[in-house]
Structure formats: structure tokens, C-alpha cells
Protein backbone atom coordinates (compact mmCIF):
# COMPACT_ATOMS: atom_id res chain seq x y z
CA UNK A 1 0.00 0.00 0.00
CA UNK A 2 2.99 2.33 0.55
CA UNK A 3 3.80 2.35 -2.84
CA UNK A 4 0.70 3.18 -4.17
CA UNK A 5 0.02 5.77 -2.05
CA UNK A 6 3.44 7.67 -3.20
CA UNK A 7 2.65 7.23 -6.68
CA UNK A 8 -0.90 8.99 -5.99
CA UNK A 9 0.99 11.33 -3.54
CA UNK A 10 3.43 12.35 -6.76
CA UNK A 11 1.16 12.20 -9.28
CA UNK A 12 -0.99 15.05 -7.37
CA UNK A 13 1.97 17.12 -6.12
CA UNK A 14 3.47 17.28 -9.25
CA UNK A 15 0.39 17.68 -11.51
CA UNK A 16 -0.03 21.28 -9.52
CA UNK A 17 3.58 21.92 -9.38
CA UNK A 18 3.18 21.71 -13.49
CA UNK A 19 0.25 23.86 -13.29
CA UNK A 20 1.98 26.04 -11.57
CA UNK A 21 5.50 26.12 -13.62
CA UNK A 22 2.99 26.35 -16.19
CA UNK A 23 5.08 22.83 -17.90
CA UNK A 24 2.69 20.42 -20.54
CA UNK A 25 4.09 17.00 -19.17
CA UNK A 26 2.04 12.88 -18.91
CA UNK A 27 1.01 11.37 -16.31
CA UNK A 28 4.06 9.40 -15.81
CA UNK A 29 6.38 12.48 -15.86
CA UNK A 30 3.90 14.23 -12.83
CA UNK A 31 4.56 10.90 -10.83
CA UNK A 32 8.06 10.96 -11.22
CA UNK A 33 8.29 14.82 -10.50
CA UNK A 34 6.04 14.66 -7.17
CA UNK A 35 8.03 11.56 -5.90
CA UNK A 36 11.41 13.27 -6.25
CA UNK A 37 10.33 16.63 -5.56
CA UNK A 38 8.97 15.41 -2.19
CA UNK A 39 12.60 14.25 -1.70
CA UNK A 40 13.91 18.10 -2.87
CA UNK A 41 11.15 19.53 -0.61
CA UNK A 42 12.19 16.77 2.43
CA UNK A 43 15.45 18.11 1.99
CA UNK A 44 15.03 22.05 1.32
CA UNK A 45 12.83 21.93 4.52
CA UNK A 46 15.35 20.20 6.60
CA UNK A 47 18.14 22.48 5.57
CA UNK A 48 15.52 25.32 6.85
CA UNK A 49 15.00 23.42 10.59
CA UNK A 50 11.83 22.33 10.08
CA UNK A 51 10.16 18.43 9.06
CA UNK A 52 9.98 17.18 6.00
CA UNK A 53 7.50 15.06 4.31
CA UNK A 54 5.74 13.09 7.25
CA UNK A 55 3.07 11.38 5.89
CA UNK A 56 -0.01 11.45 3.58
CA UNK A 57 -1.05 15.15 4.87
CA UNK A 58 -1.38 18.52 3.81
CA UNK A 59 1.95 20.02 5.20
CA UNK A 60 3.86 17.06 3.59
CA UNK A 61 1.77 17.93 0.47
CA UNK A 62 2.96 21.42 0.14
CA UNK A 63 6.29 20.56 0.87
CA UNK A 64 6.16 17.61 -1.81
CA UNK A 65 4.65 20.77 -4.42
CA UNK A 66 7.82 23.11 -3.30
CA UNK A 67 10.04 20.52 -3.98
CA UNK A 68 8.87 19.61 -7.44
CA UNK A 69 8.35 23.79 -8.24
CA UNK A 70 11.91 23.98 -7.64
CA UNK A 71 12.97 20.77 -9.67
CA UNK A 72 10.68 22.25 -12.88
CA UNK A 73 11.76 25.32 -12.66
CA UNK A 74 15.87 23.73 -12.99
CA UNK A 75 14.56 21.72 -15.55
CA UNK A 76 13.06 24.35 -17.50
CA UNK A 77 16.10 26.50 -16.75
CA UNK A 78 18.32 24.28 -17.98
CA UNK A 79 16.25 23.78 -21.01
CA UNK A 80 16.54 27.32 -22.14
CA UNK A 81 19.96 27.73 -21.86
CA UNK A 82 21.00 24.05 -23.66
């Protein structure tokens, strides 16, 4: 059940971080940029002194959609300049 409930977790977190980058990507791509922006976000937040993802919640949600802002926005960043 773990799993499955990160690959729903990173499919949501990084279908609005897309929205919000404004970035056209599938399905798979959103899964794959929630589940390692929650890592990013884990990390960003930890570097700032406070938790990072905890669980299926809201805080861990918004930390999982800063994460995966921040790894679009390299991407796309990187995209422009190669």
C-alpha cells in the first residue's frame, strides 16, 4: 500500500507543481516529479530546521509541491539555456 500511495501522492503534487511552472508533461512524468520533488522539498525543509514530508497530509503535500516547483523550474532553466 505504501507504494501506491506515493505514486498517488506524486502524481498530485506534481500535476499542480506543473500547473503552476505552467510545464505540458504525462502522467508518468507528474509521478516521477512529485516523488522526487517530495525528496527536494524533504530536503530544502530540513536544511531550513523544520520536518519534511511526514506522511499522507497537507503540510507534507505542500512541501512535496515546493520541492517539485523547484525541480521544474531547474529543468526548464536548464532547457533554455542548452
Amino acid at each position: 500500500m505504501g507504494i501506491l500511495l506515493w505514486v498517488v501522492f506524486g502524481a498530485i503534487a506534481g500535476w499542480i507543481a506543473s500547473m503552476i511552472v505552467k510545464s505540458d508533461q504525462g502522467l508518468l512524468l507528474d509521478i516521477v516529479v512529485g516523488i522526487v520533488g517530495a525528496l527536494i522539498g524533504g530536503w530544502v525543509m530540513n536544511l531550513l530546521g523544520y520536518d519534511g514530508v511526514s506522511g499522507f497530509n497537507v503540510y507534507s503535500m505542500a512541501v512535496a509541491i515546493l520541492g517539485s516547483v523547484i525541480l521544474l523550474a531547474i529543468v526548464k532553466s536548464i532547457r533554455r539555456t542548452a
